[in-house]
PDB file of N, CA and C in Angstrom:
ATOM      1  N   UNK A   1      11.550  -0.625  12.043  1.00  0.00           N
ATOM      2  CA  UNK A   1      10.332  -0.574  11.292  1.00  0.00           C
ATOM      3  C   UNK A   1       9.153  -0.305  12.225  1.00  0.00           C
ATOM      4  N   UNK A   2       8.131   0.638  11.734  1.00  0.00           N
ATOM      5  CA  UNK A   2       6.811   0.698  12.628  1.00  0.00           C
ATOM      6  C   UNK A   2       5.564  -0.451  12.653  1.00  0.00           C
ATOM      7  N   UNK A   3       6.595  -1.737  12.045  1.00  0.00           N
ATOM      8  CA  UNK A   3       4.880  -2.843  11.666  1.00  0.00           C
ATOM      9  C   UNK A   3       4.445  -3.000  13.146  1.00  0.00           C
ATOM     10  N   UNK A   4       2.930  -3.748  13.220  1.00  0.00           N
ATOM     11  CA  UNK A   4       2.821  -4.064  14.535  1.00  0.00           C
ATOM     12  C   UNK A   4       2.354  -5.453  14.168  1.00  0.00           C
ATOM     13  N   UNK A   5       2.583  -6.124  14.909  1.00  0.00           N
ATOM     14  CA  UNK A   5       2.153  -7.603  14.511  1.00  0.00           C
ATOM     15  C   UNK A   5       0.714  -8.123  14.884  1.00  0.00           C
ATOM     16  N   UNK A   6      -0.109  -6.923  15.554  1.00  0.00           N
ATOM     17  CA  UNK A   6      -1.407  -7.866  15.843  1.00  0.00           C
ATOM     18  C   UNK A   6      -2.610  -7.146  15.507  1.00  0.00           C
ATOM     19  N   UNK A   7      -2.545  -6.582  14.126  1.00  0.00           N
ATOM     20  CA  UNK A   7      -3.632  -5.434  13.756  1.00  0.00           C
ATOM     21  C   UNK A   7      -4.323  -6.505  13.155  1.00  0.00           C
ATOM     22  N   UNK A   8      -5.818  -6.172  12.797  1.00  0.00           N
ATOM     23  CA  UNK A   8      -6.395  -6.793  12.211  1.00  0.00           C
ATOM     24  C   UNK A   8      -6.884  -5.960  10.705  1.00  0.00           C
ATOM     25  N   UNK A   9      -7.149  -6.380   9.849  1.00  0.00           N
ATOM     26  CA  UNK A   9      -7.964  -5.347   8.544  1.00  0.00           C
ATOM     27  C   UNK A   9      -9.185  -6.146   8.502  1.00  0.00           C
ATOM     28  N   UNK A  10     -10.406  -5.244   8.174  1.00  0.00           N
ATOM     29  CA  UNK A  10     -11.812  -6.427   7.896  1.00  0.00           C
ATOM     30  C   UNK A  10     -11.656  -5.772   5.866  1.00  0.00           C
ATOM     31  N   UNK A  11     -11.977  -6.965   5.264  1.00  0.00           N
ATOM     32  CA  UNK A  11     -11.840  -6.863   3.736  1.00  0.00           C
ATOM     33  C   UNK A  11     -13.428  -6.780   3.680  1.00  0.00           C
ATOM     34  N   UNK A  12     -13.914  -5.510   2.630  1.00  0.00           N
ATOM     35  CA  UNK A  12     -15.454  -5.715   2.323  1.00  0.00           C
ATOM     36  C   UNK A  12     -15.345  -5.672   1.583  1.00  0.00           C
ATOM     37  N   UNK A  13     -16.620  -6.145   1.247  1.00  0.00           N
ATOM     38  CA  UNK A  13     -17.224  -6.211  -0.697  1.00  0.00           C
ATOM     39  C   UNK A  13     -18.318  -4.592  -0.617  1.00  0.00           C
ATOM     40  N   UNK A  14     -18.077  -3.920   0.052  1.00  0.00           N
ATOM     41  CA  UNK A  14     -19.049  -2.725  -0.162  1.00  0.00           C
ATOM     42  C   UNK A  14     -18.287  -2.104  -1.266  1.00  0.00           C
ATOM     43  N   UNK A  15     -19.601  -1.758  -2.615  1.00  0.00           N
ATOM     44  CA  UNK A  15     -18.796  -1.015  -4.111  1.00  0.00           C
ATOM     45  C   UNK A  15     -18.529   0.077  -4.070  1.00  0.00           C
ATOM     46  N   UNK A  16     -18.585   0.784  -2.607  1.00  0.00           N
ATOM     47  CA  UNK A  16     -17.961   2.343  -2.724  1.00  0.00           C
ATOM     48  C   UNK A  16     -16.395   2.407  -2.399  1.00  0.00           C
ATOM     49  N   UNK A  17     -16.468   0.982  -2.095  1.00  0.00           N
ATOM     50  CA  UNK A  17     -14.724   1.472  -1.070  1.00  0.00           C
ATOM     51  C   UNK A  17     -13.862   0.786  -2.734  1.00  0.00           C
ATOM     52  N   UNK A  18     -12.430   1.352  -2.727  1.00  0.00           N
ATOM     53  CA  UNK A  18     -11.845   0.496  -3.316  1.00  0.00           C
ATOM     54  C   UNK A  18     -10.215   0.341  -2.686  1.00  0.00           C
ATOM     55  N   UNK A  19      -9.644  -0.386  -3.802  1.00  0.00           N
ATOM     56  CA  UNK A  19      -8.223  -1.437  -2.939  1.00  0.00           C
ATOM     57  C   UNK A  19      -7.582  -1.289  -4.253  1.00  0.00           C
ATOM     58  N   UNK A  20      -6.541  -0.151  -3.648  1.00  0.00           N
ATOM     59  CA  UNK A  20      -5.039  -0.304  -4.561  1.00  0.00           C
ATOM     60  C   UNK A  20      -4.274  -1.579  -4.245  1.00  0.00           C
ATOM     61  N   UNK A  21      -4.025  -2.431  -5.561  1.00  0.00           N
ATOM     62  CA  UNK A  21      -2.937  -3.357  -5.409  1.00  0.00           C
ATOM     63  C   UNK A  21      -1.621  -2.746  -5.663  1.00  0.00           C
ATOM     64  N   UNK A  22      -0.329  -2.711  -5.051  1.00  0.00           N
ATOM     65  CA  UNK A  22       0.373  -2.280  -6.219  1.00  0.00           C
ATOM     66  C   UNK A  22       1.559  -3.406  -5.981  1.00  0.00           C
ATOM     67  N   UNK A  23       1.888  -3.990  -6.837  1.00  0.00           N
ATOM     68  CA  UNK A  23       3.304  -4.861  -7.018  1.00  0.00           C
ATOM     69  C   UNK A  23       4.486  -4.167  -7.516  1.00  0.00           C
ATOM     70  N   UNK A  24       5.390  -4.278  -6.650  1.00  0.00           N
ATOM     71  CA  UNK A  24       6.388  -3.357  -6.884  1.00  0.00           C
ATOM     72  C   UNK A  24       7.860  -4.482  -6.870  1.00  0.00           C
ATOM     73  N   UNK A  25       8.542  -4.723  -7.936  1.00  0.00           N
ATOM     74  CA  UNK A  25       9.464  -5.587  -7.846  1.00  0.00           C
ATOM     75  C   UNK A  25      10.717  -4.536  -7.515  1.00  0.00           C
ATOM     76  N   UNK A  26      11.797  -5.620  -7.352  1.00  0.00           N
ATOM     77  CA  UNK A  26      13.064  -5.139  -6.365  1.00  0.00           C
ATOM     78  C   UNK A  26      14.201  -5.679  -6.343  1.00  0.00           C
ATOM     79  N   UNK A  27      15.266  -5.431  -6.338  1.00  0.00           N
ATOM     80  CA  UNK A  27      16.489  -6.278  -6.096  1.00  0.00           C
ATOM     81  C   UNK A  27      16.452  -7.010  -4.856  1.00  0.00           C
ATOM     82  N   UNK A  28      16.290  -8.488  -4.704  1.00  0.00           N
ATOM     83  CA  UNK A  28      16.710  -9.154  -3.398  1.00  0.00           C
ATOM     84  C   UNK A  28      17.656  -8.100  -2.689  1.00  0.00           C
ATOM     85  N   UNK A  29      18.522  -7.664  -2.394  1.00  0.00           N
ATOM     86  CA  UNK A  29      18.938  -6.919  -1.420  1.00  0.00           C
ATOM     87  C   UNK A  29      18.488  -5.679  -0.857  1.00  0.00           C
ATOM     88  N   UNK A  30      17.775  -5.541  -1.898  1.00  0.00           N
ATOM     89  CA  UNK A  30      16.489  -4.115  -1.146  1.00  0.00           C
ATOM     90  C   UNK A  30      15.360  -4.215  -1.058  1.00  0.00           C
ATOM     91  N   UNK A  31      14.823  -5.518  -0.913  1.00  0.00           N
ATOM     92  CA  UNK A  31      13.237  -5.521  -0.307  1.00  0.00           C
ATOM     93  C   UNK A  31      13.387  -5.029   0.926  1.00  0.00           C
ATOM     94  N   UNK A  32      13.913  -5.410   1.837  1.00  0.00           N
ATOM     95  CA  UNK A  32      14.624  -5.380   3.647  1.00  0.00           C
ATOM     96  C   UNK A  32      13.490  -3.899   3.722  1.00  0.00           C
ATOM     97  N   UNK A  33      14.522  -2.985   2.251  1.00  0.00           N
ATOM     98  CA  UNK A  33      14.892  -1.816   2.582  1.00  0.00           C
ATOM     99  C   UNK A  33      13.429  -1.150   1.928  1.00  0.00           C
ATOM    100  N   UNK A  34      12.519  -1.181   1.099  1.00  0.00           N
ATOM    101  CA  UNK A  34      11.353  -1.091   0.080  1.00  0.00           C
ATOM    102  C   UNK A  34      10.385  -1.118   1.003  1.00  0.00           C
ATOM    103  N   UNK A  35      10.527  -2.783   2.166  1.00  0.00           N
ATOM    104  CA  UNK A  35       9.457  -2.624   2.941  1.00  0.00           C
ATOM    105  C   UNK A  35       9.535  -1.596   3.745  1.00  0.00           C
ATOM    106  N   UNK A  36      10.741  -1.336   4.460  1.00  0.00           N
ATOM    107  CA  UNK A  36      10.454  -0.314   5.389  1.00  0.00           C
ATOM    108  C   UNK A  36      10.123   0.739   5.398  1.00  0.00           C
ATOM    109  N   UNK A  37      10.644   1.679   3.492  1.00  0.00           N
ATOM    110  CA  UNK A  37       9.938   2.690   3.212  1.00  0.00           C
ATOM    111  C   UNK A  37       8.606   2.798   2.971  1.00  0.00           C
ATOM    112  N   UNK A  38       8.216   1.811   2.391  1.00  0.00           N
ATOM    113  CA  UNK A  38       6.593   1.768   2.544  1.00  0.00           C
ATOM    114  C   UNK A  38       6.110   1.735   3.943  1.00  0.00           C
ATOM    115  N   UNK A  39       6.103   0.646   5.031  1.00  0.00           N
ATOM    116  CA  UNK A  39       5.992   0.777   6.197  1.00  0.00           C
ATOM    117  C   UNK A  39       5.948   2.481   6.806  1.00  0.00           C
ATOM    118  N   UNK A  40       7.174   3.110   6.492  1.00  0.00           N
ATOM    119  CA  UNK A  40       7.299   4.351   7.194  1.00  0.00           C
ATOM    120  C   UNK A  40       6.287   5.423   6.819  1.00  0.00           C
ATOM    121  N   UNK A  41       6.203   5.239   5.500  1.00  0.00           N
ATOM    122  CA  UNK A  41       5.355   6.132   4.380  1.00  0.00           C
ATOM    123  C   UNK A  41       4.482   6.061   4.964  1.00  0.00           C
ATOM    124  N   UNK A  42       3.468   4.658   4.878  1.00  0.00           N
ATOM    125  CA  UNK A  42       2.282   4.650   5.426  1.00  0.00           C
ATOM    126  C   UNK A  42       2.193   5.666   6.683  1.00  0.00           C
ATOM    127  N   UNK A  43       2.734   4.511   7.477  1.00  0.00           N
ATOM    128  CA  UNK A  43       2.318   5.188   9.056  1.00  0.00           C
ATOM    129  C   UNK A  43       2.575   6.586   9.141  1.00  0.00           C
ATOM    130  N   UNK A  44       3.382   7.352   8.526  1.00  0.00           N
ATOM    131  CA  UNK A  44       3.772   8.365   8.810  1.00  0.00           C
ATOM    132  C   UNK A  44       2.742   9.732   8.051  1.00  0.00           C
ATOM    133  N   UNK A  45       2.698   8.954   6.973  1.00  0.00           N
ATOM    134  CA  UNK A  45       1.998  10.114   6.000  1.00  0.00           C
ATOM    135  C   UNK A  45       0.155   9.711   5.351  1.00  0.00           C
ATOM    136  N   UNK A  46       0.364   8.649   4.858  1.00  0.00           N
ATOM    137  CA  UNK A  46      -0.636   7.995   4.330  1.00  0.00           C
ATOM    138  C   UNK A  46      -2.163   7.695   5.289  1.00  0.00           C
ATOM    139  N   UNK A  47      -1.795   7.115   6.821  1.00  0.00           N
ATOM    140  CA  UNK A  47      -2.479   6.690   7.438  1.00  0.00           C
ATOM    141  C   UNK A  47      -3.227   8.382   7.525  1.00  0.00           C
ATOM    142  N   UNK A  48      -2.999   9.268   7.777  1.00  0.00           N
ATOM    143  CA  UNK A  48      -3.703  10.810   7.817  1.00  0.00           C
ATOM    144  C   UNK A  48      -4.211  11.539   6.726  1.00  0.00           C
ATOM    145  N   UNK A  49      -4.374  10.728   5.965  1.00  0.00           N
ATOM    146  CA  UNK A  49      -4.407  11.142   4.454  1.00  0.00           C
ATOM    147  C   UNK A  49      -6.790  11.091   4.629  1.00  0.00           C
ATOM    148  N   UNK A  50      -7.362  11.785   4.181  1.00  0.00           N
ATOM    149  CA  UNK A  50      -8.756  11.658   3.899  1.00  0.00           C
ATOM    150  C   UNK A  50      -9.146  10.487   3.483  1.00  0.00           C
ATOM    151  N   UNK A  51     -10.204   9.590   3.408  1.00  0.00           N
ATOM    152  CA  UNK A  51     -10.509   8.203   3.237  1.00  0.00           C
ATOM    153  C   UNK A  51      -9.460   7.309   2.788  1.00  0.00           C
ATOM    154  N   UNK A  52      -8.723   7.042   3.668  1.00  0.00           N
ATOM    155  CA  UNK A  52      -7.509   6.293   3.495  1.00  0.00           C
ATOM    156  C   UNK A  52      -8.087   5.301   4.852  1.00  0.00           C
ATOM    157  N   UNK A  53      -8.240   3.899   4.963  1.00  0.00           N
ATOM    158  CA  UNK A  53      -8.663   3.260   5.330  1.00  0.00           C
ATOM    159  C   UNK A  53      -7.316   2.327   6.279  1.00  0.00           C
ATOM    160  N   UNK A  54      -7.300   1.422   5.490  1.00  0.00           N
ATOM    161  CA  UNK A  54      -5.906   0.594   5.698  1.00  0.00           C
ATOM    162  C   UNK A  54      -4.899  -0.014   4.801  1.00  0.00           C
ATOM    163  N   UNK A  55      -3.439  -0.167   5.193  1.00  0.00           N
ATOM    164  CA  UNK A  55      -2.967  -0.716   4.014  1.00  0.00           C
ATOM    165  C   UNK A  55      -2.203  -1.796   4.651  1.00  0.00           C
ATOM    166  N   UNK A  56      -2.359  -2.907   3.771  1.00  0.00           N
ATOM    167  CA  UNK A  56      -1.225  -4.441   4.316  1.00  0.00           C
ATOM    168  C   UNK A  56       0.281  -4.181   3.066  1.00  0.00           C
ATOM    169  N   UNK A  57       1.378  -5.129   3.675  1.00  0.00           N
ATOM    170  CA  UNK A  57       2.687  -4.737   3.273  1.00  0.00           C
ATOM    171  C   UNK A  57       2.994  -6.562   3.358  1.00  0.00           C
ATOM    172  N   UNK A  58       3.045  -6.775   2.069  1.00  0.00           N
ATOM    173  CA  UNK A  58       3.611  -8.012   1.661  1.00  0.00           C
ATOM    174  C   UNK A  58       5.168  -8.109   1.181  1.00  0.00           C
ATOM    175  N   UNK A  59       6.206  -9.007   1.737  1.00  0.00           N
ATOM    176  CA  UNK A  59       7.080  -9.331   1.005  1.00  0.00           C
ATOM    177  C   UNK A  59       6.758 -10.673   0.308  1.00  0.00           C
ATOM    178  N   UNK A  60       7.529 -10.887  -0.912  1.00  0.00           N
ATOM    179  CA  UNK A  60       7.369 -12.823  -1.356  1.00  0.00           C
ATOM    180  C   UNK A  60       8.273 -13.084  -0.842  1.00  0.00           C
ATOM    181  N   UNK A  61       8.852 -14.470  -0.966  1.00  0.00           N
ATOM    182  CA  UNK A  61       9.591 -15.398  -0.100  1.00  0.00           C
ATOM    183  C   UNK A  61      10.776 -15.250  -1.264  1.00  0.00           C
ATOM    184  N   UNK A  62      10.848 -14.785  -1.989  1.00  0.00           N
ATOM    185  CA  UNK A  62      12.010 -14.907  -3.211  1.00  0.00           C
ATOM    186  C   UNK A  62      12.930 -13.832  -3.137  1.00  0.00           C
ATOM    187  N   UNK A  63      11.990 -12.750  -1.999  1.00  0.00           N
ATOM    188  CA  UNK A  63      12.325 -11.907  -1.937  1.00  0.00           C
ATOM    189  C   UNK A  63      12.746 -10.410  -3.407  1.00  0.00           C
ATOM    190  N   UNK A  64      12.142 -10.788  -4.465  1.00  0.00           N
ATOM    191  CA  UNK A  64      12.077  -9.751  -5.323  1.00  0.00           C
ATOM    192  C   UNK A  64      10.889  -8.822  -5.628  1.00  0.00           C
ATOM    193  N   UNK A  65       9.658  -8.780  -5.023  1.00  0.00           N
ATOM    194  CA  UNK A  65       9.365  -8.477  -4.619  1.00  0.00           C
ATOM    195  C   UNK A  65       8.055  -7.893  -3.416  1.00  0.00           C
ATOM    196  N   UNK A  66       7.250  -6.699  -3.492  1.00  0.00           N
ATOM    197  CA  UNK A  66       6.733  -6.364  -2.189  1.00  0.00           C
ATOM    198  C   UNK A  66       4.983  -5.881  -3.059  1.00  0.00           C
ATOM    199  N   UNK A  67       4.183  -5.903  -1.930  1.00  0.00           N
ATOM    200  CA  UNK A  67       3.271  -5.870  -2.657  1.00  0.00           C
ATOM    201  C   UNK A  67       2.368  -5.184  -1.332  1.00  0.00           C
ATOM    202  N   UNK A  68       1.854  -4.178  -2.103  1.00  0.00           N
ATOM    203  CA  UNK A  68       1.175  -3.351  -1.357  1.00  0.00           C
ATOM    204  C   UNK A  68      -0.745  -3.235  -1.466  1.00  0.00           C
ATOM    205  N   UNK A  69      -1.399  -3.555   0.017  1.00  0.00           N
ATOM    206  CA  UNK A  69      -2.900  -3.711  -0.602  1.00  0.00           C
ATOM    207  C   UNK A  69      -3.246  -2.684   0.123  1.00  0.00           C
ATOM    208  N   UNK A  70      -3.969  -1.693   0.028  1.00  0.00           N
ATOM    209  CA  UNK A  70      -4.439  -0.228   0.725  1.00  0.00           C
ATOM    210  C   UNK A  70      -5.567   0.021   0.077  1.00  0.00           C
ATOM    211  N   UNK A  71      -6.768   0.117   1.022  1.00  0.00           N
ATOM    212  CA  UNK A  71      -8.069  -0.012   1.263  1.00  0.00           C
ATOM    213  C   UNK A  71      -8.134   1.729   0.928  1.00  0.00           C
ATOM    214  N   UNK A  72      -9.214   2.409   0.293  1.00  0.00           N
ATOM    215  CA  UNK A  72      -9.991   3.910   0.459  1.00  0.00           C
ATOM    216  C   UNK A  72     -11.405   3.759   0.479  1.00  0.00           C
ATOM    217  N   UNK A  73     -11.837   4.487   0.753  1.00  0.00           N
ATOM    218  CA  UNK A  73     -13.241   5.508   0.757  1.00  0.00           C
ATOM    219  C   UNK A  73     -13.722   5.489  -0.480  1.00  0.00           C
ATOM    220  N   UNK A  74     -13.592   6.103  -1.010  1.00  0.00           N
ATOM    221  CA  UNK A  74     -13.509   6.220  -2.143  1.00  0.00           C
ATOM    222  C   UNK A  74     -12.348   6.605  -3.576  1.00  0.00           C
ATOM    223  N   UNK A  75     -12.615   6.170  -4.467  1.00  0.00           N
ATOM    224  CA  UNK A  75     -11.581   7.031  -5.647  1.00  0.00           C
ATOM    225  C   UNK A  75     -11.161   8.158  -5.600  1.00  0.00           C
ATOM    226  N   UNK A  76     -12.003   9.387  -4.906  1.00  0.00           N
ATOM    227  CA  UNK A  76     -11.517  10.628  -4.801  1.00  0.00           C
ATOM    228  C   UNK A  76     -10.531  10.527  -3.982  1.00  0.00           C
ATOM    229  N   UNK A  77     -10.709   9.946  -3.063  1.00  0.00           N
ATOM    230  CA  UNK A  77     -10.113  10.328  -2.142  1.00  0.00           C
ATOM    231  C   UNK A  77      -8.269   9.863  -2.310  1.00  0.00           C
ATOM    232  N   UNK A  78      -8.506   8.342  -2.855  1.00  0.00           N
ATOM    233  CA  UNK A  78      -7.291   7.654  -3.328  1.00  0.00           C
ATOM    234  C   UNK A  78      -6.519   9.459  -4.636  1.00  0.00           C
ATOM    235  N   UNK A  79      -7.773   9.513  -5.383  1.00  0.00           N
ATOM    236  CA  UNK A  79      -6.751  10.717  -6.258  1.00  0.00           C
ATOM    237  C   UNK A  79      -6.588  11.837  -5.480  1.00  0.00           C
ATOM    238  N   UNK A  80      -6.885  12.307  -4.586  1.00  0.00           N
ATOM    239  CA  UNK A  80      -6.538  13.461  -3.981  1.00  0.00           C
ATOM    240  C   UNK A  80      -5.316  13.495  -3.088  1.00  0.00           C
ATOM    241  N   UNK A  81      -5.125  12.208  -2.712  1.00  0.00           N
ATOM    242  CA  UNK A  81      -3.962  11.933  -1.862  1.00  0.00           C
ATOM    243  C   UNK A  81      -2.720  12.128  -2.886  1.00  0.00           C
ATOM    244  N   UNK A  82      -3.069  11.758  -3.729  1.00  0.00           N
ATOM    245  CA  UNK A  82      -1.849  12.076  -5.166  1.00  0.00           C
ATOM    246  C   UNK A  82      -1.448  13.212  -4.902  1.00  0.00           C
ATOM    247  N   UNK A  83      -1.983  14.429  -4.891  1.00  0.00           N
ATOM    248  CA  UNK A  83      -1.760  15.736  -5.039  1.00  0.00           C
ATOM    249  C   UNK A  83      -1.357  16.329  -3.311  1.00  0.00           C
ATOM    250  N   UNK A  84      -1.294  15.109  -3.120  1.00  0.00           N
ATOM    251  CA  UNK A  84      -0.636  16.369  -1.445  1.00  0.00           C
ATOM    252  C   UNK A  84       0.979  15.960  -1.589  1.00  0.00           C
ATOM    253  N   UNK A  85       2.142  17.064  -1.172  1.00  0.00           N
ATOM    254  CA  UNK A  85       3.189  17.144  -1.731  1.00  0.00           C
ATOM    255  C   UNK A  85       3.942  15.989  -0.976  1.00  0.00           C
ATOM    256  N   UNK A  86       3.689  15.646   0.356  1.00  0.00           N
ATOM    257  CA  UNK A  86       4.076  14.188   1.523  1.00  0.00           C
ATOM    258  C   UNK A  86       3.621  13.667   0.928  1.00  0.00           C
ATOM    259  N   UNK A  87       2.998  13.454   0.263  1.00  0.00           N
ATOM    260  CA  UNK A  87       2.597  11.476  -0.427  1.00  0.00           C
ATOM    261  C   UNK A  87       3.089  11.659  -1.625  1.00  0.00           C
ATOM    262  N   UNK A  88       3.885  12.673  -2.333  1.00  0.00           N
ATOM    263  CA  UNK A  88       4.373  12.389  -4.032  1.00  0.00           C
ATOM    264  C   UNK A  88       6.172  12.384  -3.088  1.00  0.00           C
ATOM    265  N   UNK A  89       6.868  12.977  -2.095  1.00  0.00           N
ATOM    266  CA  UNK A  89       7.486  12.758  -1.566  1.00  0.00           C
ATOM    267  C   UNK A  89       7.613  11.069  -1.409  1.00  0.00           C
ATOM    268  N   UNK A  90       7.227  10.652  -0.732  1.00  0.00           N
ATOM    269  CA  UNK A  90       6.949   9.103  -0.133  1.00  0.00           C
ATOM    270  C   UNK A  90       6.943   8.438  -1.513  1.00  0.00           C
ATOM    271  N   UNK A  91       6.512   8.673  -2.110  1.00  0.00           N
ATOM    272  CA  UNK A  91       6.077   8.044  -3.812  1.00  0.00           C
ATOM    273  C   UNK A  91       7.327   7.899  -4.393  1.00  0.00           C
ATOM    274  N   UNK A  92       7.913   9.123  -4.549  1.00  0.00           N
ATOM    275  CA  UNK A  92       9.400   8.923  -4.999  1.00  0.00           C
ATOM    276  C   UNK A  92      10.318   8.531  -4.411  1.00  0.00           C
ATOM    277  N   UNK A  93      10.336   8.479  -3.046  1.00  0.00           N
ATOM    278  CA  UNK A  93      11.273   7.585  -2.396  1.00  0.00           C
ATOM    279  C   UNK A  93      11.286   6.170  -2.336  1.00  0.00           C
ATOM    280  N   UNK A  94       9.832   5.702  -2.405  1.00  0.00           N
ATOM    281  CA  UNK A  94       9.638   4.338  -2.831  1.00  0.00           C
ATOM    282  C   UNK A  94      10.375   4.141  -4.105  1.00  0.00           C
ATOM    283  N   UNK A  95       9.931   4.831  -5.302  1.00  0.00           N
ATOM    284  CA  UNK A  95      10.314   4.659  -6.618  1.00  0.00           C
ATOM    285  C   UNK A  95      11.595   4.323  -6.650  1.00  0.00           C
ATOM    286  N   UNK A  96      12.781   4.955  -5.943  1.00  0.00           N
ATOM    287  CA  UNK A  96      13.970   5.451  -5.653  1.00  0.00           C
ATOM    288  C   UNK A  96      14.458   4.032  -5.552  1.00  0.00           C
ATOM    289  N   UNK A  97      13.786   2.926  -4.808  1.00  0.00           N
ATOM    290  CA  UNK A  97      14.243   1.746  -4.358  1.00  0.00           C
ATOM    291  C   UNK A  97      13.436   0.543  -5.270  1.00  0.00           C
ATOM    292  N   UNK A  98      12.480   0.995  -5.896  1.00  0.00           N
ATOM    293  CA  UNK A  98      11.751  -0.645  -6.555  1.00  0.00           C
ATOM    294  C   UNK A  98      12.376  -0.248  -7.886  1.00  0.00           C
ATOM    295  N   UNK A  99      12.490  -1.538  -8.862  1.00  0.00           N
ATOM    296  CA  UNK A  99      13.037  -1.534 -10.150  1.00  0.00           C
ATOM    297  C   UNK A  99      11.948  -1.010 -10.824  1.00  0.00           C
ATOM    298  N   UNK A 100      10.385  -1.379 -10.141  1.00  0.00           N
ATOM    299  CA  UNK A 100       9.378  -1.077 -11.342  1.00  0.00           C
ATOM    300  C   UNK A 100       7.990  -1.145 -10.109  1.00  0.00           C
ATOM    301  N   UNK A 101       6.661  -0.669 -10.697  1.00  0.00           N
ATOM    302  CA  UNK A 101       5.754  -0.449 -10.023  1.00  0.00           C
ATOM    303  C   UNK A 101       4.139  -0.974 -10.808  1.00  0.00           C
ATOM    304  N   UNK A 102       3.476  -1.433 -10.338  1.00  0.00           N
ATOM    305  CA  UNK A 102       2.535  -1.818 -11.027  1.00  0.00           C
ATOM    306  C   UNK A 102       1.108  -1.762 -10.116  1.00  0.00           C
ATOM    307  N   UNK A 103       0.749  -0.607 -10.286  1.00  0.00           N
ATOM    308  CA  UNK A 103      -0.810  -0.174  -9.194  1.00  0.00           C
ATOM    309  C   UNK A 103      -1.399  -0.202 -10.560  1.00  0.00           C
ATOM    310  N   UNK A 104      -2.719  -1.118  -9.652  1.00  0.00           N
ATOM    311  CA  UNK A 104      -4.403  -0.957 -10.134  1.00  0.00           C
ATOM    312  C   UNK A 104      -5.081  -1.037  -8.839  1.00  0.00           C
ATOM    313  N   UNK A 105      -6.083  -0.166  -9.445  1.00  0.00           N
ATOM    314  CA  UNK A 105      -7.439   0.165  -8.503  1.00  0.00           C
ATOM    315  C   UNK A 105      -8.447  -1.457  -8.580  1.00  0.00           C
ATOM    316  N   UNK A 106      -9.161  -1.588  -7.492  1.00  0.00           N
ATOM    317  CA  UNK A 106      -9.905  -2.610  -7.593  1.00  0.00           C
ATOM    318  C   UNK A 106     -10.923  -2.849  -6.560  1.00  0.00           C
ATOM    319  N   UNK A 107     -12.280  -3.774  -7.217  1.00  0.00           N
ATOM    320  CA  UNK A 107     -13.141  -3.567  -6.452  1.00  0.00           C
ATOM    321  C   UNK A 107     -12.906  -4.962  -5.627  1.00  0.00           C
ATOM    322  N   UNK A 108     -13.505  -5.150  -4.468  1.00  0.00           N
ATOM    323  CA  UNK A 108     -13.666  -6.673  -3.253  1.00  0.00           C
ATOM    324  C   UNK A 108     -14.824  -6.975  -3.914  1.00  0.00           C
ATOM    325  N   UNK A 109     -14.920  -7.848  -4.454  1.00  0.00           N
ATOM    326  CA  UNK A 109     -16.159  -8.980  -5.137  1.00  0.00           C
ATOM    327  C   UNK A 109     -16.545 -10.122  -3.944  1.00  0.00           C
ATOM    328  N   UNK A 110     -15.662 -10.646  -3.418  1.00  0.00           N
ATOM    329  CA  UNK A 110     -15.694 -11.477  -2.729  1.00  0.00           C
ATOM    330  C   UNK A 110     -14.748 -11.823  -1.492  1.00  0.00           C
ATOM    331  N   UNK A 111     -15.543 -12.323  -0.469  1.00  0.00           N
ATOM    332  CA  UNK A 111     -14.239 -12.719   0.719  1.00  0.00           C
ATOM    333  C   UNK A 111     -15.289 -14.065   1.213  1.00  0.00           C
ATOM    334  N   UNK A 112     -14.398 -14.556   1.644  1.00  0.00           N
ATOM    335  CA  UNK A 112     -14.305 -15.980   1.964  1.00  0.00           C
ATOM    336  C   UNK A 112     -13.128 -15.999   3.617  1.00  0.00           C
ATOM    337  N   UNK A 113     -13.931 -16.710   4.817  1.00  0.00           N
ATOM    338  CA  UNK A 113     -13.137 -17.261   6.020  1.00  0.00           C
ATOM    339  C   UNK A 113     -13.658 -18.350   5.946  1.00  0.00           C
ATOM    340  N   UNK A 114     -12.792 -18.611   7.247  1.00  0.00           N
ATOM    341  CA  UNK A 114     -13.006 -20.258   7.703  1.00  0.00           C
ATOM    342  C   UNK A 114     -13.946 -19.852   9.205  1.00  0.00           C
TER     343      UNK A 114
END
């Protein structure tokens, strides 16, 4: 897998940027395999993509499933990435492995540290 373990993301509340959630459930025996295509996707294709910012890669502990948070620029930019033929590639290979998919767009209202 390409994760790195010591990146940081800063979360803003600025209303131009927005944050795909997407929850993508899975058979316990292929999260392993879900994360890594996402993982690869990203780094490989996504991270070069026009206002594409950052994206975090969640598994749950139940392991069914993975949950994806990826920061843009803007909305255009999130829809334009749709239409390049490497990211509908990557899209369907994800698909290929989750039982089901559930993206919404969303704005950062709020963040909170310690």
């Amino acid at each position: 897998m390409v994760m790195t373990a010591t990146q940081h993301v800063t979360i803003s509340t600025d209303p131009d940027l927005i944050t795909l959630i997407n929850v993508f459930t899975c058979p316990e025996s292929r999260q392993g395999e879900l994360v890594a295509t996402l993982d690869r996707a990203t780094a490989e294709v996504f991270v070069h993509q026009p206002g594409f910012i950052s994206a975090s890669i969640h598994a749950s502990l139940d392991r069914t499933r993975v949950l994806s948070y990826t920061q843009w620029a803007r909305v255009e930019d999130f829809d334009a990435a749709g239409a390049v033929p490497a990211v509908q590639e990557c899209v369907a290979q994800i698909l290929a492995i989750a039982e089901s998919a559930d993206p919404r767009l969303h704005q950062v209202r709020a963040v909170h540290r310690a």
